[in-house]
PDB file of N, CA and C in Angstrom:
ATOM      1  N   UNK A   1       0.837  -1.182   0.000  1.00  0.00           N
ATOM      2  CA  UNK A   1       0.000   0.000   0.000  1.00  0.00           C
ATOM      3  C   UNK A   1       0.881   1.244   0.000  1.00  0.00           C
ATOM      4  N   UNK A   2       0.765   2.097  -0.867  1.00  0.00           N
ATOM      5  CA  UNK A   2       1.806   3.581  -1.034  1.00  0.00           C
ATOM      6  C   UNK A   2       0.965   4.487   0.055  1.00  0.00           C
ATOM      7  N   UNK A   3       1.934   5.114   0.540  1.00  0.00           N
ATOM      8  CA  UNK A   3       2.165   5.701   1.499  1.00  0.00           C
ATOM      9  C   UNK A   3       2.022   7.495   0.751  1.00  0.00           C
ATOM     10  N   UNK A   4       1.659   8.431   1.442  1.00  0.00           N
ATOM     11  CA  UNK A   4       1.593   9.937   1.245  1.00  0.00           C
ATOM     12  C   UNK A   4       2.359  10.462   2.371  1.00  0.00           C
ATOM     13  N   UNK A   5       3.082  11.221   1.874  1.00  0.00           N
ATOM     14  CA  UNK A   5       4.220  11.820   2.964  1.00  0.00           C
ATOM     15  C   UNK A   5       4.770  12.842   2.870  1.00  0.00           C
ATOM     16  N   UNK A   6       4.515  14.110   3.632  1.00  0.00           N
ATOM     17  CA  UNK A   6       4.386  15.310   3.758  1.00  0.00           C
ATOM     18  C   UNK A   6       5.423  15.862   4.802  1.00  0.00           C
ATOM     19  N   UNK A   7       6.109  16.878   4.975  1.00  0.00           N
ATOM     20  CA  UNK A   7       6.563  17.484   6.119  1.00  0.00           C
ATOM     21  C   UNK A   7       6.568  19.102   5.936  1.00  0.00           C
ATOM     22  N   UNK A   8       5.725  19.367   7.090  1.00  0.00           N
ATOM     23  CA  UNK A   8       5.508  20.467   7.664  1.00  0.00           C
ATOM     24  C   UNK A   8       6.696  21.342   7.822  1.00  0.00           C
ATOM     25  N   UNK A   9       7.023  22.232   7.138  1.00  0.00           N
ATOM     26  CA  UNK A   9       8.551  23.325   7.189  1.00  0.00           C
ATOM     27  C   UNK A   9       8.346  23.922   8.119  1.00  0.00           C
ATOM     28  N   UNK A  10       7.263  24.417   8.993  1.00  0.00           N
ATOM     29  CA  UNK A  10       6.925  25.016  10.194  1.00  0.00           C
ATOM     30  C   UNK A  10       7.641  24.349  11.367  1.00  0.00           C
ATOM     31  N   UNK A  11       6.957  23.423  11.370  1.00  0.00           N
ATOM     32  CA  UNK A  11       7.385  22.736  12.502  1.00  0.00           C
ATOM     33  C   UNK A  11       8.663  21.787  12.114  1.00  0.00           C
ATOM     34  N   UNK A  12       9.307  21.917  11.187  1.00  0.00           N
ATOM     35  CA  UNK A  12      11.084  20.665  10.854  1.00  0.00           C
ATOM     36  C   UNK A  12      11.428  21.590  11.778  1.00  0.00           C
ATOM     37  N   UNK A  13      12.437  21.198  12.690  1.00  0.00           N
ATOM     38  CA  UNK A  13      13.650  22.112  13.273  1.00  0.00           C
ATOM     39  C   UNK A  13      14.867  21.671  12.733  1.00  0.00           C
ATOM     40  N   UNK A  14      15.299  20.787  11.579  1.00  0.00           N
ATOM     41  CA  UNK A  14      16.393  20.333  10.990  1.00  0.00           C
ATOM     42  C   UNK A  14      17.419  19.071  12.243  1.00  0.00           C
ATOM     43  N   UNK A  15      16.570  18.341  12.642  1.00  0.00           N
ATOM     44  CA  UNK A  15      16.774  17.216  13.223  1.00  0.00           C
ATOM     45  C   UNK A  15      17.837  15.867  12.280  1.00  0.00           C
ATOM     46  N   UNK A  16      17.622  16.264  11.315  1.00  0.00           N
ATOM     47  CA  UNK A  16      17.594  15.430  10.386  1.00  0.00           C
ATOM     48  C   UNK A  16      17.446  13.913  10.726  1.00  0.00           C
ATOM     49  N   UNK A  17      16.560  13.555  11.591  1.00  0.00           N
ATOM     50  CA  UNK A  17      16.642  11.927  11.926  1.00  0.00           C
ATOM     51  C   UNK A  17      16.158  11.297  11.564  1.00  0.00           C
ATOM     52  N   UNK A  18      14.804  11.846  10.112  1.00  0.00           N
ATOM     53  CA  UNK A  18      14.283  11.275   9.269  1.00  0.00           C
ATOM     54  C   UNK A  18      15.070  11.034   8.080  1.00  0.00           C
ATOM     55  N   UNK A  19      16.240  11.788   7.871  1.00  0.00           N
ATOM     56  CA  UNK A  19      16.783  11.537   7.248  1.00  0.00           C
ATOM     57  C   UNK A  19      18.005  10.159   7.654  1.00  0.00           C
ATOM     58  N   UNK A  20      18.546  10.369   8.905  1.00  0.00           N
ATOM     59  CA  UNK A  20      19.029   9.455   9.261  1.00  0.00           C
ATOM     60  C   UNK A  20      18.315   8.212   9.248  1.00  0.00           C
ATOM     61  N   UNK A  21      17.108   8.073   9.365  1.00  0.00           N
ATOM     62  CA  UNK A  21      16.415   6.434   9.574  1.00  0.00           C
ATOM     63  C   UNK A  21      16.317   6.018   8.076  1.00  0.00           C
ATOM     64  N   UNK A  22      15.922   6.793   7.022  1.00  0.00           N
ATOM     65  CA  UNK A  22      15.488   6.881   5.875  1.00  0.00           C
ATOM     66  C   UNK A  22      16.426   7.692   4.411  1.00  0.00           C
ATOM     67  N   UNK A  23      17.304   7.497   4.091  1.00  0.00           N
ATOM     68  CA  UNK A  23      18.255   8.282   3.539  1.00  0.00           C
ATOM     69  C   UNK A  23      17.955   8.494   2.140  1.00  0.00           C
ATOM     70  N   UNK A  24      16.958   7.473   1.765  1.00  0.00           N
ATOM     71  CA  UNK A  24      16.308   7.378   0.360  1.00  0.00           C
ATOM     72  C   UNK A  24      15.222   7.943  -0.065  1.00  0.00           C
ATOM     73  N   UNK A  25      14.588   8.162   0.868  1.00  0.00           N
ATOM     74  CA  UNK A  25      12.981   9.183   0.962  1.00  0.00           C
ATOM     75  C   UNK A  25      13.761  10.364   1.304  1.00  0.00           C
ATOM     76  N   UNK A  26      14.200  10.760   1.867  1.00  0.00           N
ATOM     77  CA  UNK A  26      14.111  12.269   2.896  1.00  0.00           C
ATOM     78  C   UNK A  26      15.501  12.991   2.086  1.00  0.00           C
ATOM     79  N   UNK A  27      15.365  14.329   2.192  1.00  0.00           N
ATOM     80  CA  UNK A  27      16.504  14.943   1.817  1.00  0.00           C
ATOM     81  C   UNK A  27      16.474  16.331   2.723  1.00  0.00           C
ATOM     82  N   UNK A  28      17.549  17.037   2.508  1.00  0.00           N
ATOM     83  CA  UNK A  28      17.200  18.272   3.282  1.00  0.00           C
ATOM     84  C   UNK A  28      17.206  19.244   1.355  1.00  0.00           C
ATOM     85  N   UNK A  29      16.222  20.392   2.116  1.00  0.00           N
ATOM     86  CA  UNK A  29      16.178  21.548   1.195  1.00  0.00           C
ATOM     87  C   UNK A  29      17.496  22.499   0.982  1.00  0.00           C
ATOM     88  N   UNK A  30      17.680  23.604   0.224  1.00  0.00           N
ATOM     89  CA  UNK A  30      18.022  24.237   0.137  1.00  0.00           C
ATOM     90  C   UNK A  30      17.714  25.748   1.613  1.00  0.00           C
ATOM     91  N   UNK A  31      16.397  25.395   1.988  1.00  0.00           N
ATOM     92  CA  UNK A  31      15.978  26.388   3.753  1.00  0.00           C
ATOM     93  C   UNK A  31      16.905  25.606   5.090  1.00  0.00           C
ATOM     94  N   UNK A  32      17.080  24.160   4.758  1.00  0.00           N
ATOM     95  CA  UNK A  32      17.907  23.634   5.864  1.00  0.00           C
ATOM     96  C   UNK A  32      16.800  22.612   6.397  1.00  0.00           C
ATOM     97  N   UNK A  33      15.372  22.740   5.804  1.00  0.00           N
ATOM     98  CA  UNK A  33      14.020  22.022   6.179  1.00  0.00           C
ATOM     99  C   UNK A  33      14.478  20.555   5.513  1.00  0.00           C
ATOM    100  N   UNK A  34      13.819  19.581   6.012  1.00  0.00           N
ATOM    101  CA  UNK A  34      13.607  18.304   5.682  1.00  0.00           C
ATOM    102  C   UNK A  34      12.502  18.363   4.412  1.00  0.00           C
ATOM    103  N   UNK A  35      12.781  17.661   3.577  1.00  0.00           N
ATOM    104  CA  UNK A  35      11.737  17.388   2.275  1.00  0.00           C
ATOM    105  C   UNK A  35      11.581  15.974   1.339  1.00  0.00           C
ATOM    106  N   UNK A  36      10.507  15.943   1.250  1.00  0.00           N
ATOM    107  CA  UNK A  36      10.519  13.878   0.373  1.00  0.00           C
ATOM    108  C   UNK A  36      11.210  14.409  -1.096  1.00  0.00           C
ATOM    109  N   UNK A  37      11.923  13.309  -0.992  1.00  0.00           N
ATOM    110  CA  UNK A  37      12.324  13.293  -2.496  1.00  0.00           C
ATOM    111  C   UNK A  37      12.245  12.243  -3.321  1.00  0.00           C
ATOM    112  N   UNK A  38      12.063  11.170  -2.406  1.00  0.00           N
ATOM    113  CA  UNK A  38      11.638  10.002  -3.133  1.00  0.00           C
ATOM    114  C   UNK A  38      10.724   9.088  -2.310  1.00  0.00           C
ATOM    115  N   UNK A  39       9.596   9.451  -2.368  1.00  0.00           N
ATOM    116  CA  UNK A  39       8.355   8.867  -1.585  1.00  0.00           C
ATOM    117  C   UNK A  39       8.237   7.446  -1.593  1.00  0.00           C
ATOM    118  N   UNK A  40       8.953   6.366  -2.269  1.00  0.00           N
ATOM    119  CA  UNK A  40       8.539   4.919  -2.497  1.00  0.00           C
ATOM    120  C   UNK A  40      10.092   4.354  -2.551  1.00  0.00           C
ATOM    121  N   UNK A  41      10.957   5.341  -1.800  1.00  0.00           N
ATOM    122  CA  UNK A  41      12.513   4.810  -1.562  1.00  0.00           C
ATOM    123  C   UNK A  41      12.446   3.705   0.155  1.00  0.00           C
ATOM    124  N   UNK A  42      11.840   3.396   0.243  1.00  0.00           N
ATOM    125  CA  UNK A  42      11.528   2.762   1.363  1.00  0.00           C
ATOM    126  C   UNK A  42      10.415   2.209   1.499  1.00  0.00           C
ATOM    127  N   UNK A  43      10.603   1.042   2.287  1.00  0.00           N
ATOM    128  CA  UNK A  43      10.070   0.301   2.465  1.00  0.00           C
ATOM    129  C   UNK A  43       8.610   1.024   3.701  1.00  0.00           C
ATOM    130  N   UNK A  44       7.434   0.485   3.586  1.00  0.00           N
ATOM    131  CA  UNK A  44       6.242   1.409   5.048  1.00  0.00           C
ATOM    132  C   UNK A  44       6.532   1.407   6.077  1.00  0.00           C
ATOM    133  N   UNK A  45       7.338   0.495   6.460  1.00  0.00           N
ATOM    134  CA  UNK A  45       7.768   0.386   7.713  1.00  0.00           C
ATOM    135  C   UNK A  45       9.129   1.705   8.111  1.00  0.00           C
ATOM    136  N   UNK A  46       9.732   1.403   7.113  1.00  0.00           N
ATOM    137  CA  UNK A  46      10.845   2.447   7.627  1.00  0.00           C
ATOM    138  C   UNK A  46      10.323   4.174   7.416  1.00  0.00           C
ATOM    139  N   UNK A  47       9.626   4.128   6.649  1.00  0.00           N
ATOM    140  CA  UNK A  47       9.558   5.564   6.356  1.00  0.00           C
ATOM    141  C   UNK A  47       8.349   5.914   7.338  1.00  0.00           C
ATOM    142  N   UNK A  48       7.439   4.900   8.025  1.00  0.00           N
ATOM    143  CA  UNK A  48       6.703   5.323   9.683  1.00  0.00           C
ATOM    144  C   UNK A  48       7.831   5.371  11.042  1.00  0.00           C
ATOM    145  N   UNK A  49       9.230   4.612  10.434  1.00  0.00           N
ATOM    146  CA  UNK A  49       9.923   4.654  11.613  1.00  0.00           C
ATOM    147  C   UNK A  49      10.383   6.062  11.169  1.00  0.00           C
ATOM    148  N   UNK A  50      10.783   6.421  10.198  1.00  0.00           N
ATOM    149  CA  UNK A  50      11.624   7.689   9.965  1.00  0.00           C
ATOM    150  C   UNK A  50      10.535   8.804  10.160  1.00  0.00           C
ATOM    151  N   UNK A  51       8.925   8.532  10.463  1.00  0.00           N
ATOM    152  CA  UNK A  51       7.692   9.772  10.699  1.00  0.00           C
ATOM    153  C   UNK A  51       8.237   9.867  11.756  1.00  0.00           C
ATOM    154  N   UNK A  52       8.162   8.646  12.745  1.00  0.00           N
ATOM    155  CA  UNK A  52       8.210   8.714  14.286  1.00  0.00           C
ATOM    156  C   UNK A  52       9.400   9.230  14.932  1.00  0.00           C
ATOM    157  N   UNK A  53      10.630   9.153  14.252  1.00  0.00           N
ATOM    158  CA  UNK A  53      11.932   9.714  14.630  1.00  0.00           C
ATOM    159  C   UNK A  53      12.148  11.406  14.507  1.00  0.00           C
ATOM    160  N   UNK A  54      11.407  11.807  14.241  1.00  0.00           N
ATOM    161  CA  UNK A  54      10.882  13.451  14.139  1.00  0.00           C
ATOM    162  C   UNK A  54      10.329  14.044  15.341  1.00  0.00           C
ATOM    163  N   UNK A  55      10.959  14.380  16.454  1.00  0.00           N
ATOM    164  CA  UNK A  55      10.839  14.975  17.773  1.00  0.00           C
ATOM    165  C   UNK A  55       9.481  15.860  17.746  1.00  0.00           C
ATOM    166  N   UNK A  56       9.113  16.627  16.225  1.00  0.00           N
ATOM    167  CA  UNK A  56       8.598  17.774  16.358  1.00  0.00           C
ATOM    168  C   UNK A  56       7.123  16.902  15.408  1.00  0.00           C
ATOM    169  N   UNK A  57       7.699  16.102  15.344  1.00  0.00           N
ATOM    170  CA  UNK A  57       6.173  15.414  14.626  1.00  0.00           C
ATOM    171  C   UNK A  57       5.876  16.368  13.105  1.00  0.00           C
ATOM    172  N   UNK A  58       6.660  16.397  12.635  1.00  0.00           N
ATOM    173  CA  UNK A  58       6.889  17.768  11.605  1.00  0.00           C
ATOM    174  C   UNK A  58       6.379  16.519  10.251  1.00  0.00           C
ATOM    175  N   UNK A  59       6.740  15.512   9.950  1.00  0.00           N
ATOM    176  CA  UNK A  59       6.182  14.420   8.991  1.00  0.00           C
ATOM    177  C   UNK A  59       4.733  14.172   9.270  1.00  0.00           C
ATOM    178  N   UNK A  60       4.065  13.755   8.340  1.00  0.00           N
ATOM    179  CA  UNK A  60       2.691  13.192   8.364  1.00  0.00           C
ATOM    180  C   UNK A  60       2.888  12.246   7.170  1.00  0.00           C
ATOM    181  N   UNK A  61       2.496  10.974   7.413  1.00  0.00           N
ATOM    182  CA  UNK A  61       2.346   9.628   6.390  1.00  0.00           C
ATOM    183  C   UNK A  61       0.334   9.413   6.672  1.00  0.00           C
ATOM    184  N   UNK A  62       0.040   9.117   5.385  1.00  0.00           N
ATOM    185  CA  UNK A  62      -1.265   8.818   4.804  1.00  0.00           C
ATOM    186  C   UNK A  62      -1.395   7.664   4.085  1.00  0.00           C
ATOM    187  N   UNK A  63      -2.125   6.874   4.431  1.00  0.00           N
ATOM    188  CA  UNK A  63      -2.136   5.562   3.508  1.00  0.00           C
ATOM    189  C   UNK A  63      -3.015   5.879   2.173  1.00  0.00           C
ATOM    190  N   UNK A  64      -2.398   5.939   0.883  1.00  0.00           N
ATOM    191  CA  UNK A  64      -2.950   6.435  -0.330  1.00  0.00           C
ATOM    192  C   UNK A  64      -4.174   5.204  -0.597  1.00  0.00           C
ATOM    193  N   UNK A  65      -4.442   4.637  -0.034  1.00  0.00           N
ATOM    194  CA  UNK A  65      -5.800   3.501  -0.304  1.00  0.00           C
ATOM    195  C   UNK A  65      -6.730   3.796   0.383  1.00  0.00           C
ATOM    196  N   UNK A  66      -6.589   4.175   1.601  1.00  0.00           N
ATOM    197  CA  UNK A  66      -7.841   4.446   2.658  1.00  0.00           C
ATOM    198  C   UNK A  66      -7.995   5.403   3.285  1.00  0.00           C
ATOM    199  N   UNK A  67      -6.799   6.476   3.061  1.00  0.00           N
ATOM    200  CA  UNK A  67      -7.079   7.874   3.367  1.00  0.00           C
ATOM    201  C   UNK A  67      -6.497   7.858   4.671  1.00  0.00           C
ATOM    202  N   UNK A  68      -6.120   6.857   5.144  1.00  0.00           N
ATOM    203  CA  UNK A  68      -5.754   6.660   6.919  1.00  0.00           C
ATOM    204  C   UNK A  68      -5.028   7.657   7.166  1.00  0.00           C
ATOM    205  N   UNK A  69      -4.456   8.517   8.177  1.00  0.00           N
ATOM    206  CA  UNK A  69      -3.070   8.902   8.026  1.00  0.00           C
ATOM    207  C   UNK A  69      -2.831   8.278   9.529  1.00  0.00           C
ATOM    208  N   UNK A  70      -1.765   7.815   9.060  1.00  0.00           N
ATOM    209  CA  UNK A  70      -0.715   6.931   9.922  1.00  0.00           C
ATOM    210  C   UNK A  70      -0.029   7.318  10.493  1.00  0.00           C
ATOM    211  N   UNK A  71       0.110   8.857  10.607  1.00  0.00           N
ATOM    212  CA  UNK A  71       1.223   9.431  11.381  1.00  0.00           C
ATOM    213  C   UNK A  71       1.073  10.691  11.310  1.00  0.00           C
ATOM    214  N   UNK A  72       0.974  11.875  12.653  1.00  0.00           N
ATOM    215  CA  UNK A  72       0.799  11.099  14.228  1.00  0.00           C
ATOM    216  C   UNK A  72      -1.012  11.133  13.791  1.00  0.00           C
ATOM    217  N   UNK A  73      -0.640  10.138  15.024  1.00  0.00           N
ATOM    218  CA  UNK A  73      -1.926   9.912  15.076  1.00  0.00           C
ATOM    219  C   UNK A  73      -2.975  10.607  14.943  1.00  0.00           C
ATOM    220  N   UNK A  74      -4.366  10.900  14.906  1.00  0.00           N
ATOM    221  CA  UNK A  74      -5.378  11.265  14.748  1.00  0.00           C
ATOM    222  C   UNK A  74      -5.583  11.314  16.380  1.00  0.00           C
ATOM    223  N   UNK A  75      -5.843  12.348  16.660  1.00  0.00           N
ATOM    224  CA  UNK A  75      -6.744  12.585  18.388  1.00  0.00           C
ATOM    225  C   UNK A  75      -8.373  12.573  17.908  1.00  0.00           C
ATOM    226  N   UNK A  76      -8.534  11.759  18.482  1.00  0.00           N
ATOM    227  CA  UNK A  76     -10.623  11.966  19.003  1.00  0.00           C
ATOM    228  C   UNK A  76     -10.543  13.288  19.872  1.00  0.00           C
ATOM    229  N   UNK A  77     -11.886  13.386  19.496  1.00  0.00           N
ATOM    230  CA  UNK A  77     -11.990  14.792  20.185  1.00  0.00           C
ATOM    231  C   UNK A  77     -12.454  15.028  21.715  1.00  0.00           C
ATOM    232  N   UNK A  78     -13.405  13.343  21.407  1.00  0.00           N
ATOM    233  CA  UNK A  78     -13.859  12.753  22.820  1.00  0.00           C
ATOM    234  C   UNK A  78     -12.607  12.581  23.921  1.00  0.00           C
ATOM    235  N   UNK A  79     -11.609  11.920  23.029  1.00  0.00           N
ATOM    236  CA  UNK A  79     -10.932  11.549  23.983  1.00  0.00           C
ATOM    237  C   UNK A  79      -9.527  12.692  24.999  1.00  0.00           C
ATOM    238  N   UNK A  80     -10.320  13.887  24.688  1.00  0.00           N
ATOM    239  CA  UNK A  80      -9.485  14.977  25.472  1.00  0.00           C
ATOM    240  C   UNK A  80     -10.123  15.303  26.837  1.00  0.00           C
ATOM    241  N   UNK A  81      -9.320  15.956  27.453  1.00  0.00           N
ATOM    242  CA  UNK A  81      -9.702  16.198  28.773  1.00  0.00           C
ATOM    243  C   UNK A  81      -9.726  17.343  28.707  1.00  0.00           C
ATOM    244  N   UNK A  82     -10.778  18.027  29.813  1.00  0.00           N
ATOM    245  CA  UNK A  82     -10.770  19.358  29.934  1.00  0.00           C
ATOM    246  C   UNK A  82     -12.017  20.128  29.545  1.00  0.00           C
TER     247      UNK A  82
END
């Protein structure tokens, strides 16, 4: 299942540890931001490990079949406090 994979330039702080988990998807820009460059250079597994290795949660992965997004998670709205 292909994967959709996005990162937020707002929130990259240039961690690069998506790039470190993932060296085939991820590149850095010319701003110093993290950016996909090759969306299907990895395998789903690594490129959710390389979402999750992003301190700032600055990646978002979407499953291109079901619209899921896989990363981060989805909050219910129920399930907040306050």
């Amino acid at each position: 299942m292909p994967i959709r994979i996005s990162v937020n330039i707002v929130k990259c702080q240039s961690y690069r540890r998506c790039l470190a988990v993932a060296p085939a998807v991820f590149g850095i820009g010319k701003d110093g931001k993290a950016e996909v460059l090759h969306p299907a250079g990895a395998s789903r597994d690594i490129i959710l490990k390389a979402a999750r290795s992003c301190p700032y949660r600055a990646i978002t992965a979407v499953d291109e079949d079901s619209g899921e997004q896989l990363f981060p998670p989805v909050r219910n709205p129920s399930e907040r406090s306050g």
